[in-house]
Structures are given as C-alpha cells and as structure tokens.
N, C-alpha and C. Protein backbone atom coordinates (compact mmCIF):
# COMPACT_ATOMS: atom_id res chain seq x y z
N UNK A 1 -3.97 23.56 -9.78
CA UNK A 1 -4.71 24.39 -10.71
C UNK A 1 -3.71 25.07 -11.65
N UNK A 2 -4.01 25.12 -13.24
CA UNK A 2 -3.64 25.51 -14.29
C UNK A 2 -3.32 27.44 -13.80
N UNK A 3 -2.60 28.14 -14.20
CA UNK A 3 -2.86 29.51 -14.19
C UNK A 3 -2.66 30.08 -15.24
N UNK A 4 -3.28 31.10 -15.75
CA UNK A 4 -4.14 31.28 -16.80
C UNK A 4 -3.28 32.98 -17.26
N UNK A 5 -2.42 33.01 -17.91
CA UNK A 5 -1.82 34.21 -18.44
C UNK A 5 -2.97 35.08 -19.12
N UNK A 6 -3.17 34.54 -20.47
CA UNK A 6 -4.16 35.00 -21.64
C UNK A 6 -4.13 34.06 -22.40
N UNK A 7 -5.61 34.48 -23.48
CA UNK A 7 -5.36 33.20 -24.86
C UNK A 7 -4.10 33.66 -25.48
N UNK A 8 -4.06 32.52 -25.38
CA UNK A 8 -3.03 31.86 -26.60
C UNK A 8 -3.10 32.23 -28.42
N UNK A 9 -3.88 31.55 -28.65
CA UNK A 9 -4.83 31.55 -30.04
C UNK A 9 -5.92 31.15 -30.20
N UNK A 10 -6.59 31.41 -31.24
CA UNK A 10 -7.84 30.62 -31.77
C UNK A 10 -7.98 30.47 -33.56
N UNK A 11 -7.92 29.29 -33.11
CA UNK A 11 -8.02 28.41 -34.76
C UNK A 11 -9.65 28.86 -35.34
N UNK A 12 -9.47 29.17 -36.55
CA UNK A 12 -10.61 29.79 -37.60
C UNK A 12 -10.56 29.14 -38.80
N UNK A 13 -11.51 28.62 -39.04
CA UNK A 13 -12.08 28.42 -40.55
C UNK A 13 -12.57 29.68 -41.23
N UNK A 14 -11.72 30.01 -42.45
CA UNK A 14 -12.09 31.23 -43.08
C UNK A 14 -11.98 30.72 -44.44
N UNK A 15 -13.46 31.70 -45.36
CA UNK A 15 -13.23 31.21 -46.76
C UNK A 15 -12.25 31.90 -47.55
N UNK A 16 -11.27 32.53 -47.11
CA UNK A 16 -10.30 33.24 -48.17
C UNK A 16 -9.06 33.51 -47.18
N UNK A 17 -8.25 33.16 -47.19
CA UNK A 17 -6.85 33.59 -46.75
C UNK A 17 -6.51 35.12 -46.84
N UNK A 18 -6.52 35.42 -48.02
CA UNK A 18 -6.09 36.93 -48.70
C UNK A 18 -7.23 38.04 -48.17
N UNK A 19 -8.59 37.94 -47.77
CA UNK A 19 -9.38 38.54 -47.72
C UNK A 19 -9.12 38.79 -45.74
N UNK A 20 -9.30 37.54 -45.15
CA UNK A 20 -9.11 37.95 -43.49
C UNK A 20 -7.80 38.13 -43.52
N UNK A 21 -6.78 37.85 -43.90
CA UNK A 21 -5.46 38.23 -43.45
C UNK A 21 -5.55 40.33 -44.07
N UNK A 22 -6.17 40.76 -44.81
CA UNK A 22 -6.23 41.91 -45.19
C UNK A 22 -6.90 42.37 -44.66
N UNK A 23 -8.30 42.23 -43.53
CA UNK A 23 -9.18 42.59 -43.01
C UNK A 23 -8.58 42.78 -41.80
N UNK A 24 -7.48 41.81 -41.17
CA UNK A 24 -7.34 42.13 -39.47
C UNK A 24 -6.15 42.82 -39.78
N UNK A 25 -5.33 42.79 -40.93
CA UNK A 25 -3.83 44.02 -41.04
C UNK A 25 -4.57 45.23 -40.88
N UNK A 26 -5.52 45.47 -41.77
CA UNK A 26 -6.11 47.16 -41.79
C UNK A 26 -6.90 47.14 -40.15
N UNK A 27 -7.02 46.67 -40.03
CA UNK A 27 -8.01 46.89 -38.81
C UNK A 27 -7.10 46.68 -37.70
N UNK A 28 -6.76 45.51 -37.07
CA UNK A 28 -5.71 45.75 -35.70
C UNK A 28 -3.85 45.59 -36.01
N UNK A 29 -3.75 45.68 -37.52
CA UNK A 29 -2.08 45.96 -37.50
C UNK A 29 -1.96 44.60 -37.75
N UNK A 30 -2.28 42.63 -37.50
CA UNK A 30 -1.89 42.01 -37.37
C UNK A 30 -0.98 41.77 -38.71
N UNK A 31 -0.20 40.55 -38.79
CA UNK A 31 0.58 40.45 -39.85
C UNK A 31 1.09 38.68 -39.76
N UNK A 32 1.14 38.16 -40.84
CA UNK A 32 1.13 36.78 -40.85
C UNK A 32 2.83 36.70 -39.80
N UNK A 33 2.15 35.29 -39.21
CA UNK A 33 3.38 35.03 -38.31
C UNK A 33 4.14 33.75 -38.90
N UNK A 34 3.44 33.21 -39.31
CA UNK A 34 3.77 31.53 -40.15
C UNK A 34 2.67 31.26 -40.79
N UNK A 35 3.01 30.51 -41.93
CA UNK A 35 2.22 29.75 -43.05
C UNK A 35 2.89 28.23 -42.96
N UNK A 36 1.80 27.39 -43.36
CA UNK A 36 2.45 25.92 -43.72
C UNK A 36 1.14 25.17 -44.12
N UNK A 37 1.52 23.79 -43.59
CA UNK A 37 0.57 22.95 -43.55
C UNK A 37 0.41 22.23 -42.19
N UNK A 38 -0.29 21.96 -41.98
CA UNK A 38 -1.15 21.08 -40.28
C UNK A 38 -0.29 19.72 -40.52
N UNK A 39 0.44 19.50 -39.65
CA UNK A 39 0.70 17.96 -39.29
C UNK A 39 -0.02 16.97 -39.23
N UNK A 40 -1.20 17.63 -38.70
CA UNK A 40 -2.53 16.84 -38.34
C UNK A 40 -3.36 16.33 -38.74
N UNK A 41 -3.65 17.50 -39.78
CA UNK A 41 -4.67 17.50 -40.99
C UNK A 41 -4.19 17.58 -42.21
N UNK A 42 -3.01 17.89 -42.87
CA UNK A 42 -2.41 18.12 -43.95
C UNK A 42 -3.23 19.32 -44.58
N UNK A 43 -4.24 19.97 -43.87
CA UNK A 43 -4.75 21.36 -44.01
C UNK A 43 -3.78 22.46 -44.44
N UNK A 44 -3.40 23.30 -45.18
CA UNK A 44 -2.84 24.41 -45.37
C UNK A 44 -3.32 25.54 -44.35
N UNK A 45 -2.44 26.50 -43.71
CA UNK A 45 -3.05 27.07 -42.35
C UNK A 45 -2.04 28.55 -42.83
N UNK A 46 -2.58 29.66 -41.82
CA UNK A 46 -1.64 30.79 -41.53
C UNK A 46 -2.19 31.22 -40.54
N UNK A 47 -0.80 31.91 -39.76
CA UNK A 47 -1.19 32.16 -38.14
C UNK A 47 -0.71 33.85 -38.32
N UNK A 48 -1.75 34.20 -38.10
CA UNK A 48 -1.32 35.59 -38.11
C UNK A 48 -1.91 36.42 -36.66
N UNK A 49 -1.35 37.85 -36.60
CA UNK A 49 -1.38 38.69 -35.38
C UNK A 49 -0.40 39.33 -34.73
N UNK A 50 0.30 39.24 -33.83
CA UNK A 50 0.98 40.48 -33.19
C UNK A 50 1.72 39.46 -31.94
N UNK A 51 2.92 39.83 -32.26
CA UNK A 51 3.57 38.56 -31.27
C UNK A 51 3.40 39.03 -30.05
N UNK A 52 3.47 37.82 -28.89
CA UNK A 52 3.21 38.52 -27.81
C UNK A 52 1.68 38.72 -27.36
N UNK A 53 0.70 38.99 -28.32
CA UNK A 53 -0.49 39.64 -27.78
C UNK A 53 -1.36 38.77 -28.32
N UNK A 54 -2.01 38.25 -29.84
CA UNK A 54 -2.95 37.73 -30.09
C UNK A 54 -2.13 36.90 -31.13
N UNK A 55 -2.74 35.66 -31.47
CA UNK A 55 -2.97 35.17 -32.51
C UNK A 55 -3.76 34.20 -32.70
N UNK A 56 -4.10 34.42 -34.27
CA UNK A 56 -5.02 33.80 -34.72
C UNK A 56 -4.74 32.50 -36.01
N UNK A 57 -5.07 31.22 -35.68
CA UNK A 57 -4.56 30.62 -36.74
C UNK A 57 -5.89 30.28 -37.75
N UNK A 58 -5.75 30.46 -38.84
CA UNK A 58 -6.74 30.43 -39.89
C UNK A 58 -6.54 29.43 -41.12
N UNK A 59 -7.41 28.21 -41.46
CA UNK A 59 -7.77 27.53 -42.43
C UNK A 59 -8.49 27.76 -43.22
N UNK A 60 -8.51 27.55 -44.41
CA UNK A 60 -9.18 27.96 -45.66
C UNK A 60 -10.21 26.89 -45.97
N UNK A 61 -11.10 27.20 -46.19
CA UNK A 61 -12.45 26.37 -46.35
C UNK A 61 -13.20 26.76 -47.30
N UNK A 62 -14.50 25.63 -47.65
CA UNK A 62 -15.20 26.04 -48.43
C UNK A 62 -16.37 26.81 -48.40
N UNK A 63 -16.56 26.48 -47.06
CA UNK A 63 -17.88 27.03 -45.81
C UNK A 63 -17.46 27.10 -44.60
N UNK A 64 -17.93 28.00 -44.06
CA UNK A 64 -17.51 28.48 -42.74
C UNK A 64 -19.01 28.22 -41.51
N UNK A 65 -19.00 26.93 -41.12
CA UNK A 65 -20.48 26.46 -40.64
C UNK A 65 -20.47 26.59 -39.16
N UNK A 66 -20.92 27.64 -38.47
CA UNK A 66 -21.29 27.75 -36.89
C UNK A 66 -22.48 26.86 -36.39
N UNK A 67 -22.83 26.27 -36.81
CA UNK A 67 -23.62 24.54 -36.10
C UNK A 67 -22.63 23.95 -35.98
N UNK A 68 -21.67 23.44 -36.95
CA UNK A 68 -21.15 22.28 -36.19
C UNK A 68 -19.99 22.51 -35.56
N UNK A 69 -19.21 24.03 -35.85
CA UNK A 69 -18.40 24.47 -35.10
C UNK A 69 -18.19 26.00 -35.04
N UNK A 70 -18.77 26.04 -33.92
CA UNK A 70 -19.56 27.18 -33.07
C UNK A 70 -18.34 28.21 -32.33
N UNK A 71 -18.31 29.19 -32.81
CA UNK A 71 -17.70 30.09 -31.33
C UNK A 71 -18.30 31.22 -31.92
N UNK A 72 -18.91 31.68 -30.50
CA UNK A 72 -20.22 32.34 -30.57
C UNK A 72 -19.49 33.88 -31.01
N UNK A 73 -18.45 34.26 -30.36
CA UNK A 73 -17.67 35.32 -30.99
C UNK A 73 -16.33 35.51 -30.00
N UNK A 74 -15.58 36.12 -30.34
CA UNK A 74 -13.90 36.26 -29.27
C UNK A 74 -14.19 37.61 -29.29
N UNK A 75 -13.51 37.86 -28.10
CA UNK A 75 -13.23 39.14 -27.66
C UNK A 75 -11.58 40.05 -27.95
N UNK A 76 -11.57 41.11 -28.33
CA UNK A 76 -10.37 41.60 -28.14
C UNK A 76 -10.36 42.84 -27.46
N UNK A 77 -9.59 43.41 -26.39
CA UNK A 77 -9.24 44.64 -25.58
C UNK A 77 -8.82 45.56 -26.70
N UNK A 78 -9.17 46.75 -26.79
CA UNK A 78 -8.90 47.58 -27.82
C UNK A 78 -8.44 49.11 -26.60
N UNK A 79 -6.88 48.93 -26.93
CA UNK A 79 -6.56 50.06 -26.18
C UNK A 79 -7.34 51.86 -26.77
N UNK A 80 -7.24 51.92 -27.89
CA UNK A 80 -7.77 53.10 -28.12
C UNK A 80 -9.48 53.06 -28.41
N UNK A 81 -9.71 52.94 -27.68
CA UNK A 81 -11.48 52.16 -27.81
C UNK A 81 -11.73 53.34 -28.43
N UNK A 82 -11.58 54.56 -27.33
CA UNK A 82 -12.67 55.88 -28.03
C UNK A 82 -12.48 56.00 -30.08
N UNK A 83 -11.50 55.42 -30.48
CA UNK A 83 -11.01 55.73 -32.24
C UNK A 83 -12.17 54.89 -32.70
N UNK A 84 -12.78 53.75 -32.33
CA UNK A 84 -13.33 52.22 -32.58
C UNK A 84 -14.26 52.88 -34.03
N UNK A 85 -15.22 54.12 -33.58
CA UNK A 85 -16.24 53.98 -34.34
C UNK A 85 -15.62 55.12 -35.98
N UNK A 86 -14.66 56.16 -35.54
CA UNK A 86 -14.08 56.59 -36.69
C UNK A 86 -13.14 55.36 -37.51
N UNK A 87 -12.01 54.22 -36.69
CA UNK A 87 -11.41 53.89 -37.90
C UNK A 87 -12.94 52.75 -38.42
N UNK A 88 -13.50 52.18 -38.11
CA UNK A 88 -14.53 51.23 -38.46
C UNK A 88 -15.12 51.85 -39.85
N UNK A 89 -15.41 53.24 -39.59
CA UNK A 89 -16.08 53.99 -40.98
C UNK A 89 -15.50 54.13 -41.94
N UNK A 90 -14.26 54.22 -41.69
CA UNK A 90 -13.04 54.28 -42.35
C UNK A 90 -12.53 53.69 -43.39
N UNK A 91 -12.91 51.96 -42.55
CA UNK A 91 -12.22 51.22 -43.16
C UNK A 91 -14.47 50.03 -43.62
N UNK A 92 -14.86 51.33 -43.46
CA UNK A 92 -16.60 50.30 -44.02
C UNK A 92 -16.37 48.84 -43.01
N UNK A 93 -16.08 48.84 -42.16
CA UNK A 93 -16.74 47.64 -40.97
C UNK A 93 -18.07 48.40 -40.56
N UNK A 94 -19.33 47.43 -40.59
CA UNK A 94 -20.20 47.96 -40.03
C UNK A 94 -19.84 47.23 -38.57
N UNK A 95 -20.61 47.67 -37.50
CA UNK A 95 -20.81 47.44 -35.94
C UNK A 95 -22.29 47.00 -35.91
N UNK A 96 -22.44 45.82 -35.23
CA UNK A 96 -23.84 45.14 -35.11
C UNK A 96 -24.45 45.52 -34.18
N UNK A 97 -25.47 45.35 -33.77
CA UNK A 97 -26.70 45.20 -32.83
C UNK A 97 -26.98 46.93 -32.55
N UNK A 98 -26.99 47.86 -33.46
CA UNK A 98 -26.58 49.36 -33.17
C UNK A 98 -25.17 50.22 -32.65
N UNK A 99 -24.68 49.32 -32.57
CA UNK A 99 -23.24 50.22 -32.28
C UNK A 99 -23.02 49.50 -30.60
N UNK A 100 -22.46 50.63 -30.08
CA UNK A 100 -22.04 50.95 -28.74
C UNK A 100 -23.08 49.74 -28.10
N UNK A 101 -22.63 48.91 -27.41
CA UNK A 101 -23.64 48.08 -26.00
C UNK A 101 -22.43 48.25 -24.78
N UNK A 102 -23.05 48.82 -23.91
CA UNK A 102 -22.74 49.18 -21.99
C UNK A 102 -22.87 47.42 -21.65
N UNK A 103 -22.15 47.16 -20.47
CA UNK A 103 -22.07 46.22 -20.06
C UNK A 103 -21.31 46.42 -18.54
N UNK A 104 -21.98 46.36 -17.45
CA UNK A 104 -21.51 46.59 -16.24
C UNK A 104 -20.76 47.54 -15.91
N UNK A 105 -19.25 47.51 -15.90
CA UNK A 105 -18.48 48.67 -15.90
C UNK A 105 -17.75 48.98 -17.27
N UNK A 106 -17.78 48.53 -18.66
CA UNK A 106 -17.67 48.91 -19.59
C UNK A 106 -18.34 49.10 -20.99
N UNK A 107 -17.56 48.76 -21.84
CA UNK A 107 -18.60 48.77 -23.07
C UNK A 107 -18.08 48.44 -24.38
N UNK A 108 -18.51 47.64 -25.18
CA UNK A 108 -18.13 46.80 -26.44
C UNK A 108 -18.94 47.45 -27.44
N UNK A 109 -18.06 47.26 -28.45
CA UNK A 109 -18.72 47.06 -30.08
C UNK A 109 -18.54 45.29 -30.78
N UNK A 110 -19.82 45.27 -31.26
CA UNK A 110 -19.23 43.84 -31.91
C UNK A 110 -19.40 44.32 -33.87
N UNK A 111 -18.83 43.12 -34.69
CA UNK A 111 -18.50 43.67 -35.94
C UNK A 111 -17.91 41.78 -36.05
N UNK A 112 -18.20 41.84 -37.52
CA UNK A 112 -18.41 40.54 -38.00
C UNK A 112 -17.05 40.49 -39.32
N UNK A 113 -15.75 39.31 -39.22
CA UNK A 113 -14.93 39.28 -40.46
C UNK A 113 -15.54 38.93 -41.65
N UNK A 114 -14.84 38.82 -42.70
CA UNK A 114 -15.07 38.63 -44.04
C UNK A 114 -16.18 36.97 -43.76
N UNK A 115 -15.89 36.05 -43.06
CA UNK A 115 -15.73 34.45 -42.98
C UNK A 115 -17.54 34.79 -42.01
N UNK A 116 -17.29 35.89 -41.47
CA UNK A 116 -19.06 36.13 -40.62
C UNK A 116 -18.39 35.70 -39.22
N UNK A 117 -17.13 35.48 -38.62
CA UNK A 117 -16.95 35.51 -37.08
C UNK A 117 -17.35 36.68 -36.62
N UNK A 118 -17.53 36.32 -35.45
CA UNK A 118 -17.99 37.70 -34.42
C UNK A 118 -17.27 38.04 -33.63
N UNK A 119 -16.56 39.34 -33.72
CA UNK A 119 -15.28 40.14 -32.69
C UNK A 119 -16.12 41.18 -31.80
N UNK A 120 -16.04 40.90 -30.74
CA UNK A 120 -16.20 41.54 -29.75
C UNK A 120 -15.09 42.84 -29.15
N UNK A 121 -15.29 44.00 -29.26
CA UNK A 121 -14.20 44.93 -29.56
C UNK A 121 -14.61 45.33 -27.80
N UNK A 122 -13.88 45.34 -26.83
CA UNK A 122 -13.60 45.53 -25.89
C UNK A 122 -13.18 46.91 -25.13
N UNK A 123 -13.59 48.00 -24.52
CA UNK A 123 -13.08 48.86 -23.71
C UNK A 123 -12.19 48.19 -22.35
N UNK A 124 -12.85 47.92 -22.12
CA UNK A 124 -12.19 47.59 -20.63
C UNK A 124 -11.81 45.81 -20.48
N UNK A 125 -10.64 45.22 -20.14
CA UNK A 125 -10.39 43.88 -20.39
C UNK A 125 -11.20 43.27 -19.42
N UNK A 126 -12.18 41.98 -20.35
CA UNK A 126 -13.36 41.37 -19.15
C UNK A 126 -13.94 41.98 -18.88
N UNK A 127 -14.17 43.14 -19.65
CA UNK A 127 -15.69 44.03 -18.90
C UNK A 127 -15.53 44.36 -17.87
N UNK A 128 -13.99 44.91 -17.55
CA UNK A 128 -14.22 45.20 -15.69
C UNK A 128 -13.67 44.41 -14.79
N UNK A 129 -13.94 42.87 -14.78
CA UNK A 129 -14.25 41.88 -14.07
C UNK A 129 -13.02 41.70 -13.54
C-alpha cells in the first residue's frame, strides 16, 4: 500500500492566468512557482502556491466546462479560520450556500475562483477525521 503524505497538486483549467493567479496571491499568499509549456500538450501552464504546502497548476482556456471535467470542489485547511469571513469582505469573495456550514467536528466556508472552481475553506484538516 501507497502512503499518502498530502496532495500534491491539482491541475485547473482557468479562463485568465492574470485574474486566478491575482485572486489566490490576495487571498492565501500563493505566488507563481513555474511557468512554461506542457510536454504533453504543448499547453502553456503556471504552477503556482506555497512551496511545501499547496500547489496548483493552471491552464488557460477558453471555457472552463465541469461536465466533462468535473471536480466537484478542493479543500484547503485554513490555519486562521476565525479571520475567513473579515478577509473574504475585504477582499469581495462572496461565501456560498450562506456562509458558515458545521460538519461533524468542524466547519467550512465554501467560495467560488474567478474560472467558478469551488474551494472548500477548512477549519479543522478532514473535518476532524
């Protein structure tokens, strides 16, 4: 059996480079880690976030389509949870489904990027679990 540190990354289709790379600096600090192009795809890409802790690699598109490629939303642990709902106002992120949702032994905010992904803002890592 595989053992399982944390994610790694997660690859995003976003319609603007300049717009989410400015949306997750103001909001969790991240900061581009590398730019290039995909070996794979000859796609133009940037991986941005916080070494060590998250990253996110992001492609530029024309549409950003959750039918044919779906992730329903990612989660991130937010050490200063109690700040969540002052910097959010702050910085005009609204928070969906009413704000604050409880969940077993903790409690999330979710809030949507420029591209319409869904971040799951985390108190407690795994809800507890």
């Amino acid at each position: 059996m595989l053992e399982i540190n944390a994610i790694d990354h997660i690859n995003m289709n976003v319609l603007n480079f300049e717009e989410s790379e400015k949306f997750y600096k103001k909001l969790f600090g991240m900061k581009v880690l590398e730019s290039g192009q995909s070996a794979k795809s000859g796609n133009d890409f940037k991986v941005i976030g916080i070494p060590n802790k998250i990253a996110l690699c992001l492609y530029e598109t024309d549409e950003v389509n959750f039918e044919t490629a779906p992730i329903a939303h990612f989660g991130i642990n937010i050490d200063n949870y109690s700040e969540i709902e002052n910097i959010l106002k702050e910085l005009n992120v609204d928070a969906l489904y009413g704000g604050e949702i409880l969940w077993k032994s903790s409690s999330s905010i979710y809030i949507k990027d420029p591209s319409g992904h869904e971040i799951e803002l985390t108190k407690n890592f795994a809800g507890g679990l």
